[in-house]
C-alpha atoms as a PDB file:
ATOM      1  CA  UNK A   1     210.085 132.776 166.726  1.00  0.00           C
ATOM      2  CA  UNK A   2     211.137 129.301 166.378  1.00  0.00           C
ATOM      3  CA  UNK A   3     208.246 127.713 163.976  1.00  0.00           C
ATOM      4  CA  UNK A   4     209.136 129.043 160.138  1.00  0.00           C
ATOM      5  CA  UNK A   5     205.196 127.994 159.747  1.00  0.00           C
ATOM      6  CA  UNK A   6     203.679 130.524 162.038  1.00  0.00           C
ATOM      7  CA  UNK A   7     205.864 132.931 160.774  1.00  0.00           C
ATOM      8  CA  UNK A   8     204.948 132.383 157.489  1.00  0.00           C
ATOM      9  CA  UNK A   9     201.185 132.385 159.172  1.00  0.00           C
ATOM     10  CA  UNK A  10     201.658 135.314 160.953  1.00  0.00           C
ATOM     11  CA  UNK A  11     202.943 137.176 157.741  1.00  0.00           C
ATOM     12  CA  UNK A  12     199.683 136.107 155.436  1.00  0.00           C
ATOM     13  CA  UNK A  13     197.709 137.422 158.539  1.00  0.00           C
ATOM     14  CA  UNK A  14     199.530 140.870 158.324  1.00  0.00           C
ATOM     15  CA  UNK A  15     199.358 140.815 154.693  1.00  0.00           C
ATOM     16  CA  UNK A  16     195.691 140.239 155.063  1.00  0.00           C
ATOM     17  CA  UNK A  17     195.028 143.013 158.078  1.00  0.00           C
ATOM     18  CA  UNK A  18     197.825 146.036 155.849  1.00  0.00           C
ATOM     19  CA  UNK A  19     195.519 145.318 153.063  1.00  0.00           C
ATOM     20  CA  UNK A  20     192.542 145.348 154.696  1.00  0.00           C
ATOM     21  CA  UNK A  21     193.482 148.573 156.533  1.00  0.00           C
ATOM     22  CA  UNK A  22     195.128 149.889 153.140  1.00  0.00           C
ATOM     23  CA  UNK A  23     191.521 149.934 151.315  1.00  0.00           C
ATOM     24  CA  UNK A  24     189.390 151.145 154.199  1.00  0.00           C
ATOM     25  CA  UNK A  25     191.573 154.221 154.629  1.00  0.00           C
ATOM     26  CA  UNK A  26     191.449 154.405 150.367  1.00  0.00           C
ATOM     27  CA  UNK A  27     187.349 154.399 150.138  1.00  0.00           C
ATOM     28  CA  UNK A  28     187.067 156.953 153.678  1.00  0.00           C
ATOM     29  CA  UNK A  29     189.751 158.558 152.660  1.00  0.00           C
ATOM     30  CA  UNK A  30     188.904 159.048 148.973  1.00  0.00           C
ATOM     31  CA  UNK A  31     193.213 158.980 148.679  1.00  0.00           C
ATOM     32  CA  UNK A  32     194.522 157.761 144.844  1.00  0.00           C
ATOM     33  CA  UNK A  33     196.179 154.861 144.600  1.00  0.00           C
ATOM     34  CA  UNK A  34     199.461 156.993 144.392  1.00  0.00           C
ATOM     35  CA  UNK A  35     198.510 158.765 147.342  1.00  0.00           C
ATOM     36  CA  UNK A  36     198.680 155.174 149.015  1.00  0.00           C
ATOM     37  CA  UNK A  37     201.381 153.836 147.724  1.00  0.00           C
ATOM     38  CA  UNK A  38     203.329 157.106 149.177  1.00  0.00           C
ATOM     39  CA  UNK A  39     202.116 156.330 152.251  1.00  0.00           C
ATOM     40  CA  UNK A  40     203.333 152.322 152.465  1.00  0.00           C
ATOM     41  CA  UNK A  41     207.130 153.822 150.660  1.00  0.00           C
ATOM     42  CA  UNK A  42     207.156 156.234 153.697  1.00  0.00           C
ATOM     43  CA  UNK A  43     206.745 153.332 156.017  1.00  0.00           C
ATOM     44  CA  UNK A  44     209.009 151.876 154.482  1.00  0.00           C
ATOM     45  CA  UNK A  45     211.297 153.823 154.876  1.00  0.00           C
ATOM     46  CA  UNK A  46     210.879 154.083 158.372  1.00  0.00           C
ATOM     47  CA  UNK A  47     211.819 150.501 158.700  1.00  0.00           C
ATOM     48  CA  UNK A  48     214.621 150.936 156.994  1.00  0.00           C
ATOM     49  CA  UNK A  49     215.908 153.050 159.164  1.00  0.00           C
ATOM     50  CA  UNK A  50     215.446 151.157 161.997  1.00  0.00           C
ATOM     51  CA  UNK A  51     217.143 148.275 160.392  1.00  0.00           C
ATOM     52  CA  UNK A  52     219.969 149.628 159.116  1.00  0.00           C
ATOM     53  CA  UNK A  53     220.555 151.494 162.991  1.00  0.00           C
ATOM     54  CA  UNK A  54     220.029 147.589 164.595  1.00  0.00           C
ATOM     55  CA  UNK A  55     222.850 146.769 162.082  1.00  0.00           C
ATOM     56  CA  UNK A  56     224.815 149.410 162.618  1.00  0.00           C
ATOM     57  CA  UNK A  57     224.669 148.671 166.558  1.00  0.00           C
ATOM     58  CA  UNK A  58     225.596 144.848 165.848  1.00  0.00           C
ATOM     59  CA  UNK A  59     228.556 145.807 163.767  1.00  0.00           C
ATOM     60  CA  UNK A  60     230.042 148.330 165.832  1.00  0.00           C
ATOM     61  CA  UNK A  61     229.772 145.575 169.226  1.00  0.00           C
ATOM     62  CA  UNK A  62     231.282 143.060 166.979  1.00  0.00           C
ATOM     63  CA  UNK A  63     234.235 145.424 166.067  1.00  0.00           C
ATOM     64  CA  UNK A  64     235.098 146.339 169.565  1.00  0.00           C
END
């Protein structure tokens, strides 16, 4: 993505939807506010992982 503008769009609009999405599965849910912060930590670390393979993968091409 070229424009820094839609990104930083796009990224408000995300904000907006997680959020959204957090507090309607909090009130059907009836989950804690722990209970959902566990659940964004575990996604996060799910992206981590995915990052830190894509970097592994880009350091090991630029090694060789």
């Amino acid at each position: 993505m070229s424009n820094p503008d839609q990104k930083t769009i796009l990224l408000e609009q995300a904000y907006d939807e997680l959020k959204a999405i957090c507090a309607k599965f909090q009130d059907e849910s009836g989950a804690t506010d722990m209970e959902v912060k566990t659940l964004l930590r575990e996604l996060e670390r799910v992206f981590e992982k995915d990052i830190d393979v894509q970097y592994l993968h880009i350091i090991g091409s630029v090694n060789h």
